[in-house]
Protein backbone atom coordinates (compact mmCIF):
# COMPACT_ATOMS: atom_id res chain seq x y z
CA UNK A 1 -22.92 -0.02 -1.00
CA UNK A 2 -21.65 -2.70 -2.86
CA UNK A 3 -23.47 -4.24 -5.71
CA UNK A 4 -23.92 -8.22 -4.93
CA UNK A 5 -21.22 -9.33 -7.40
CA UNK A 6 -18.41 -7.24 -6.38
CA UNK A 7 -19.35 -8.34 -2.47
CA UNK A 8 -19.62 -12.17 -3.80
CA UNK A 9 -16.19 -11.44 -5.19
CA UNK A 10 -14.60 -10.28 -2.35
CA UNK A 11 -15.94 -12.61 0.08
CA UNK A 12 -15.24 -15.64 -2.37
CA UNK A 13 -11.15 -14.31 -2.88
CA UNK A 14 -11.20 -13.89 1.00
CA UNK A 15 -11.75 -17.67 1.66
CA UNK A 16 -9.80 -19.05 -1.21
CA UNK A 17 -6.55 -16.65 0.48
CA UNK A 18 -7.71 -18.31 3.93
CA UNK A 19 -7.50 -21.65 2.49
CA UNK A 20 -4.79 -21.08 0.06
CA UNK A 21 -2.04 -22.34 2.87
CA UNK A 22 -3.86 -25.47 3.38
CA UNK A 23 -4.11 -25.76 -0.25
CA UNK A 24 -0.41 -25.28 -1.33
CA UNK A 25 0.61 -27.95 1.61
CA UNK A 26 -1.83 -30.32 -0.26
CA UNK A 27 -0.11 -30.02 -3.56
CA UNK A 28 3.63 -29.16 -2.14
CA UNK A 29 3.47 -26.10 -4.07
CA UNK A 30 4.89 -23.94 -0.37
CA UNK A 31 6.33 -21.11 -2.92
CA UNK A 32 2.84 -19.82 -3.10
CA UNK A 33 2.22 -18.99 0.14
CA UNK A 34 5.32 -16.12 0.09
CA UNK A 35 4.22 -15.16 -3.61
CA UNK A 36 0.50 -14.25 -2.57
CA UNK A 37 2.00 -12.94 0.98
CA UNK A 38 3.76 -10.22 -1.07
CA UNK A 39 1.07 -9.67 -3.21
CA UNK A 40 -1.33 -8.79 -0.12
CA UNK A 41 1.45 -6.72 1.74
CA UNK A 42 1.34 -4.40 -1.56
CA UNK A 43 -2.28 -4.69 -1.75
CA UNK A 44 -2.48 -2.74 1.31
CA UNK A 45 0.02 0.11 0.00
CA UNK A 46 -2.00 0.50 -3.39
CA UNK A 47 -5.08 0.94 -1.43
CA UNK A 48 -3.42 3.27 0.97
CA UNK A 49 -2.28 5.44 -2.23
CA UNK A 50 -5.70 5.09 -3.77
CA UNK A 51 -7.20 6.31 -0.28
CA UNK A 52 -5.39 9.66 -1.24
CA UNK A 53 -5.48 9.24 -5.30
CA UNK A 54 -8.60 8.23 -6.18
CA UNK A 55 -10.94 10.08 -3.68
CA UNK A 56 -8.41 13.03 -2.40
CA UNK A 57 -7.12 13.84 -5.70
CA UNK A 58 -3.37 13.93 -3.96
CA UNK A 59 -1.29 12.62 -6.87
CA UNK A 60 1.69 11.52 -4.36
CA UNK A 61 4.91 9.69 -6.50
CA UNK A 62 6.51 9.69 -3.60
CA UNK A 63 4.12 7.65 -1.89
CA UNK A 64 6.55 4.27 -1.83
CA UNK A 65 8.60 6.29 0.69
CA UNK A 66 6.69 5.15 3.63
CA UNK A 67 6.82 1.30 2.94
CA UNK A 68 10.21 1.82 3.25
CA UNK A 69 10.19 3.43 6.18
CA UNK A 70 8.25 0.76 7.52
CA UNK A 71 10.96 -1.57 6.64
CA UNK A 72 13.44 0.74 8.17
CA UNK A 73 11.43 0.79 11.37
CA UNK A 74 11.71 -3.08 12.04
CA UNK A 75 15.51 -3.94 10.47
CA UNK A 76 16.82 -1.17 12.54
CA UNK A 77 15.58 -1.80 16.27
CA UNK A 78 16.19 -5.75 14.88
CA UNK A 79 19.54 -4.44 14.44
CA UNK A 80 19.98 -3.30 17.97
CA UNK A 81 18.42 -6.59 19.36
CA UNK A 82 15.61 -5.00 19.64
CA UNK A 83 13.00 -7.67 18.69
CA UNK A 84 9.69 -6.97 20.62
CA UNK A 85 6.73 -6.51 17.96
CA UNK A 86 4.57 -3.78 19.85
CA UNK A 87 7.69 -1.38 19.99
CA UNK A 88 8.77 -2.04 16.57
CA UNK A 89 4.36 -1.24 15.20
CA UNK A 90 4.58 1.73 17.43
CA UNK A 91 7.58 3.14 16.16
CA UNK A 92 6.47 2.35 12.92
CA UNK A 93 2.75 4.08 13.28
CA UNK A 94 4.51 6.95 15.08
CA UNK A 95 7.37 7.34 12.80
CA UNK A 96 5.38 7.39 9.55
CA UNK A 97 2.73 9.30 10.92
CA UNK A 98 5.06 12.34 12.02
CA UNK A 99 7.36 12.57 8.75
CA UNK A 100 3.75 12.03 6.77
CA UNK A 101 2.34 15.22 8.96
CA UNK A 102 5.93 17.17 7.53
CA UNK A 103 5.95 16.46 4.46
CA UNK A 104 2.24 17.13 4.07
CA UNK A 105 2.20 20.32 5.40
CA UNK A 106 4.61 21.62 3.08
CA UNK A 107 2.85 19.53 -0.28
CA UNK A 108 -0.24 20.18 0.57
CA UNK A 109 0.46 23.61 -0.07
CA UNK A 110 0.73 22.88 -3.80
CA UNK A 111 -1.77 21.34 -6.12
CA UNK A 112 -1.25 19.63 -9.79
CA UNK A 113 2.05 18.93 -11.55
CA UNK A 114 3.64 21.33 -8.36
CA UNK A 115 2.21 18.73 -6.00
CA UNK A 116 3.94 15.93 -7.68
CA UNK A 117 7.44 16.77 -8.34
CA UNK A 118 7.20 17.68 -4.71
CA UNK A 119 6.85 14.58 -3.02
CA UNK A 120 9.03 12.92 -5.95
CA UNK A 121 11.69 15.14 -4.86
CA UNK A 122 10.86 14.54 -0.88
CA UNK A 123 10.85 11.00 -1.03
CA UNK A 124 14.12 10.76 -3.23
CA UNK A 125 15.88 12.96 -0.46
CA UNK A 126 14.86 10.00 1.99
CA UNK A 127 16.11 7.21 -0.66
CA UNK A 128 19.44 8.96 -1.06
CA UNK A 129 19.40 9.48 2.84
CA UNK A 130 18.89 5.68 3.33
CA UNK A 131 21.81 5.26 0.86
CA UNK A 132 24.47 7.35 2.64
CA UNK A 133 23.29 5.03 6.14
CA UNK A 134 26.36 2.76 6.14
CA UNK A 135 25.97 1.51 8.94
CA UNK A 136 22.36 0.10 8.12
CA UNK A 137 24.22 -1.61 4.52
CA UNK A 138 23.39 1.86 2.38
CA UNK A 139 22.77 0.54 -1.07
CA UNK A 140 23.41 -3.18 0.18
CA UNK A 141 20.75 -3.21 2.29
CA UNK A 142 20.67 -4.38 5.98
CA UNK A 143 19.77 -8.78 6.91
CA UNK A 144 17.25 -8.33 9.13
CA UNK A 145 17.75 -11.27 11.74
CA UNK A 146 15.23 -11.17 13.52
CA UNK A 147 11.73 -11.27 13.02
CA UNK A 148 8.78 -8.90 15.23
CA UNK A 149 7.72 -10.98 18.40
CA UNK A 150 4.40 -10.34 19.67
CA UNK A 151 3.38 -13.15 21.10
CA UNK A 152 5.56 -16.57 22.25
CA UNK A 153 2.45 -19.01 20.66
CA UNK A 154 2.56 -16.61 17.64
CA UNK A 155 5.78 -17.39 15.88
CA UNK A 156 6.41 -15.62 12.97
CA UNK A 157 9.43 -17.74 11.78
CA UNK A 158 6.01 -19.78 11.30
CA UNK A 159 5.07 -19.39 7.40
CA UNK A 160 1.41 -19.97 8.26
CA UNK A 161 1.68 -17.71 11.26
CA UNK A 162 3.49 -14.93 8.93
CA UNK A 163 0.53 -15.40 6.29
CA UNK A 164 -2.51 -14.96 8.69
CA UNK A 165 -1.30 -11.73 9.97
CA UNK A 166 -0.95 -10.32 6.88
CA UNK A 167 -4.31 -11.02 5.48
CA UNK A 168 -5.91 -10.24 8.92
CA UNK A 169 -4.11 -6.64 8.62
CA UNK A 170 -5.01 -6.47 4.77
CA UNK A 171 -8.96 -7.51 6.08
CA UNK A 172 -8.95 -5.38 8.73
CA UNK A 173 -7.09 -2.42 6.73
CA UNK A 174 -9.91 -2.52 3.86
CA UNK A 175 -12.47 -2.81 6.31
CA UNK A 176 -11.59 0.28 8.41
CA UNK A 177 -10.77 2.36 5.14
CA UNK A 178 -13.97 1.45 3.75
CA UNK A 179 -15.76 3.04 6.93
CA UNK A 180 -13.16 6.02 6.64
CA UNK A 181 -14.42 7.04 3.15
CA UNK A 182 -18.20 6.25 3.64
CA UNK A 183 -17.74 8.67 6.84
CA UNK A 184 -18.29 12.51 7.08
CA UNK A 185 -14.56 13.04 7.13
CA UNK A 186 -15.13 11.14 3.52
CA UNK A 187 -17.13 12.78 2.45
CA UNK A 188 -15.05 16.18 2.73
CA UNK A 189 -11.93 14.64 1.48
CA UNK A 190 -14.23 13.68 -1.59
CA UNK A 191 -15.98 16.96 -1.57
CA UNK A 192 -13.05 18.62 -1.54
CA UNK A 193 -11.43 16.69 -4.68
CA UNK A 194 -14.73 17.75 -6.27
CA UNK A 195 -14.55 21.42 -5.88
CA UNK A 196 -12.44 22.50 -3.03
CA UNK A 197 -13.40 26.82 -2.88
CA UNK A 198 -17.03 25.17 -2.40
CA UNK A 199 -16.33 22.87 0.59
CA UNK A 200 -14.35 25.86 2.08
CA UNK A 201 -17.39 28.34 2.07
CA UNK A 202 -19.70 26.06 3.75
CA UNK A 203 -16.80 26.00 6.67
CA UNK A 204 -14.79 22.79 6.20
CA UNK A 205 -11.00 23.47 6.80
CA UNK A 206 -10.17 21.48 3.62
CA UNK A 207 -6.20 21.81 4.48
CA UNK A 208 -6.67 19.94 7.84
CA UNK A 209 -8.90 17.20 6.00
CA UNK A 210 -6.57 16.36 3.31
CA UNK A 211 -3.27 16.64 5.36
CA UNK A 212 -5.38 13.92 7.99
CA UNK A 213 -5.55 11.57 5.09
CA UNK A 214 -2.49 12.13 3.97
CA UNK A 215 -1.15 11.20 7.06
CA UNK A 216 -3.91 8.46 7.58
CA UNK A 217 -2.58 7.12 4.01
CA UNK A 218 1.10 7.21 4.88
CA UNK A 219 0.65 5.58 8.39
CA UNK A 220 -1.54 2.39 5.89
CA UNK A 221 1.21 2.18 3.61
CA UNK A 222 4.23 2.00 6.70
CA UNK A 223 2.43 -0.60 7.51
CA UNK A 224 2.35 -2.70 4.93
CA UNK A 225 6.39 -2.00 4.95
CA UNK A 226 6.41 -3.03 8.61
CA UNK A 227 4.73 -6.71 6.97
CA UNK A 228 7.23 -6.72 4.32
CA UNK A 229 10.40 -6.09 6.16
CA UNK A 230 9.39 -9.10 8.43
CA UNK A 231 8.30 -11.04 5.49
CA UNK A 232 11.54 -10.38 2.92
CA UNK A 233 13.75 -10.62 6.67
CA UNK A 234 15.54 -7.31 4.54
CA UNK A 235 15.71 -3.60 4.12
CA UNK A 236 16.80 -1.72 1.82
CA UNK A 237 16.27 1.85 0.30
CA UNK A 238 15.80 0.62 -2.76
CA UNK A 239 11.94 0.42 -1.11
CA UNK A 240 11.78 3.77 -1.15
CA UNK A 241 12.57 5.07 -5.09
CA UNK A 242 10.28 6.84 -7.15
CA UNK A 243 10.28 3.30 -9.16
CA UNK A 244 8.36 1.83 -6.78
CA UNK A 245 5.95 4.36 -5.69
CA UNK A 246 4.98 4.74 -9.83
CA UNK A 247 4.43 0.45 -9.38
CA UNK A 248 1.85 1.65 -6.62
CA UNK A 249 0.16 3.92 -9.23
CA UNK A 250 0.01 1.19 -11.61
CA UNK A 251 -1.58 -0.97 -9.55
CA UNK A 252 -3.97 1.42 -8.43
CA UNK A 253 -4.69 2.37 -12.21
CA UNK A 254 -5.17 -1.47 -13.30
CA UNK A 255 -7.42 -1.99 -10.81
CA UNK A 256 -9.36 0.73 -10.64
CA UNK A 257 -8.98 4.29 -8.88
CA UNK A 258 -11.28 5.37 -6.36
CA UNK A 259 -12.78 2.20 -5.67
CA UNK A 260 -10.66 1.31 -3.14
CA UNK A 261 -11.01 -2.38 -3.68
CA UNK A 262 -9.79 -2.15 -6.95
CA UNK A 263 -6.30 -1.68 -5.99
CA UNK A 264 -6.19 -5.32 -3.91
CA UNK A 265 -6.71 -6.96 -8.07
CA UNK A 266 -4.76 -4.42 -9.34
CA UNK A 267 -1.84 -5.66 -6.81
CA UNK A 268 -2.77 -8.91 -7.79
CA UNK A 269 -2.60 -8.63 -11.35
CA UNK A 270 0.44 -6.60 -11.56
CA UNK A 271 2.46 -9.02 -9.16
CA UNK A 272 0.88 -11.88 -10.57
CA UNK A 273 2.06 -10.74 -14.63
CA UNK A 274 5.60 -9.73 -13.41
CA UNK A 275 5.83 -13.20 -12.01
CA UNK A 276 4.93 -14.87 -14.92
CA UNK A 277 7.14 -12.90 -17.59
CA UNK A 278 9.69 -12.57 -15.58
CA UNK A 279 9.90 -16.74 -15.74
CA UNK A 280 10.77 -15.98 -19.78
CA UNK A 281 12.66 -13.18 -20.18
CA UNK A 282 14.29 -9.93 -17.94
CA UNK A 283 13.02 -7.36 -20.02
CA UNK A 284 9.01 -8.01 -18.93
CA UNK A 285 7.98 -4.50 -18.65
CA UNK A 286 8.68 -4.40 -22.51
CA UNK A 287 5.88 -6.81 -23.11
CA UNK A 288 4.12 -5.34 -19.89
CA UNK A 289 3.72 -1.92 -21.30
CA UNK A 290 1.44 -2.56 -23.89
CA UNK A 291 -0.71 -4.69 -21.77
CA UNK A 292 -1.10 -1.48 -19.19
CA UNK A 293 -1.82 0.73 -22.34
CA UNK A 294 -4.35 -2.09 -23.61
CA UNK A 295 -6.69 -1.69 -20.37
CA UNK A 296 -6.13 2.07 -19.73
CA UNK A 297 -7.56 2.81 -23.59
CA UNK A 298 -10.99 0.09 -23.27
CA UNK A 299 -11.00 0.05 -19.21
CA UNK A 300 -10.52 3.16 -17.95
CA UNK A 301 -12.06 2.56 -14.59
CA UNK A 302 -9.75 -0.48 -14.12
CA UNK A 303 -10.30 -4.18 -13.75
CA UNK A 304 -12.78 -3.67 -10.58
CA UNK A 305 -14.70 -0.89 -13.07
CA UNK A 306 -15.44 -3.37 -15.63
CA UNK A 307 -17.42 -5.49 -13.49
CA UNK A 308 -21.22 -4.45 -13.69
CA UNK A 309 -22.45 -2.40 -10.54
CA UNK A 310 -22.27 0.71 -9.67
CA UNK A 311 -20.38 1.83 -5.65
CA UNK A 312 -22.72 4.05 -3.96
CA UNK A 313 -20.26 5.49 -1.07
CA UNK A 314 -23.04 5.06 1.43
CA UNK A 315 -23.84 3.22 4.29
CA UNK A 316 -27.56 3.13 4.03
């Protein structure tokens, strides 16, 4: 359970994000509303890489792959006129899910450094794949013209519209991943990070555990590209380089891995930093660096570890 700070927290940063459009039309300040939109979109894929990272162990740096294939998902059936919303999610869930069931099966086979030069390598073969797809712009990129329809009172050429559904899937994401980890199938994923030849002689398959959220992982973080394609309107490989999948890690690491909450400030923070150097000068990860080196030396459980109270993965 959650100590009563950490739960004030989160309730109190839920209901300033559900009033923060109402807010920035009060001050005329509508930039915000994209900036924190973005920030909740890669919320969702740090906690889908912490799902794996911080309680599975699975050091993935290839993990960015599936946001881009997310994007992929909507700017290519958007590129065929293809515009309907349900079609585009299910192609997205079912897409991600499949290449994340391939590609674990053969990296779950590995463990350690073995485990991630592996996925490095399979997601690059997918960014240089997404490069040589001229006809979807290569490294250009692809306009994406269209955005998802789901329903015809739910615009999302709507800003407001386009914000809710992100923090509803963000809400409901954390929610459901929460339940996930405090459940039996948790508990083995955790068990088996903890000593894996133990879990196997008391007769958990282990392999089929850790491939499930693996793929369970992937599917979370193809989803948050599905949000961002129809938020940036673009796709582009570029989603999809080890660059961005070691941005994941970072924001999992600043806010805290294996708290699974942690990541949605570490997101924040990250986002929020690059923002604000990025006003003064290009070269912000200079001055970054030593502000990521800072907190990893005198907070090494991340931003969400410093705050007092202790998780207890239970439900009672």
């Amino acid at each position: 359970m959650l100590s009563k700070l950490k739960l004030s927290i989160l309730i109190g940063s839920f209901l300033i994000l559900a009033a923060l459009p109402m807010i920035t039309e009060a001050i005329d300040e509508p930039f915000y509303i994209d900036l924190m939109a973005r920030v909740m979109i890669f919320s969702i894929a740090a906690m889908s890489l912490d799902f794996i990272l911080g309680y599975g162990a699975m050091i993935s740096f290839g993990h960015a792959l599936y946001l881009g294939l997310g994007t992929y998902a909507v700017g290519i059936m958007a590129h065929y006129e293809v515009t309907n919303g349900w079609l585009q999610l299910l192609v997205c869930i079912s897409g991600t899910a499949f290449i994340a069931f391939i590609l674990g099966l053969i990296s779950l086979r590995t463990s350690g450094i073995y485990f991630i030069m592996i996925t490095f390598a399979l997601a690059q073969m997918f960014y240089f794949l997404g490069i040589s797809l001229e006809a979807y712009g290569g490294d250009d990129g692809l306009p994406i013209d269209t955005r998802s329809e789901f329903f015809s009172f739910f615009d999302l050429n709507d800003a407001w519209n386009m914000y809710y559904l992100i923090l509803g899937t963000m809400t409901v994401t954390a929610i459901v991943l929460w339940k996930i980890i405090n459940s039996r199938f948790g508990m083995v994923v955790r068990g088996s990070h903890s000593n894996d030849a133990r879990m196997q002689a008391i007769g958990f398959p282990t392999m089929k555990y850790r491939l499930a959220a693996f793929v369970i992982a992937g599917v979370v973080c193809g989803l948050a590209g599905f949000l961002l394609g129809n938020l940036t309107e673009f796709l582009t490989p570029e989603y999809m380089h080890w660059f961005r999948s070691g941005e994941l890690m970072i924001m999992v690491m600043v806010g805290g891995m294996g708290t699974l909450f942690g990541p949605l400030f570490g997101a924040f923070a990250y986002l929020m930093v690059e923002d604000f150097l990025a006003n003064f000068t290009e070269y912000w990860q200079f001055y970054f660096g030593p502000m990521l080196i800072i907190l990893v030396l005198f907070a090494k459980q991340g931003l969400w570890g410093m705050l007092p109270g202790k998780e207890d993965m239970s439900d009672e």
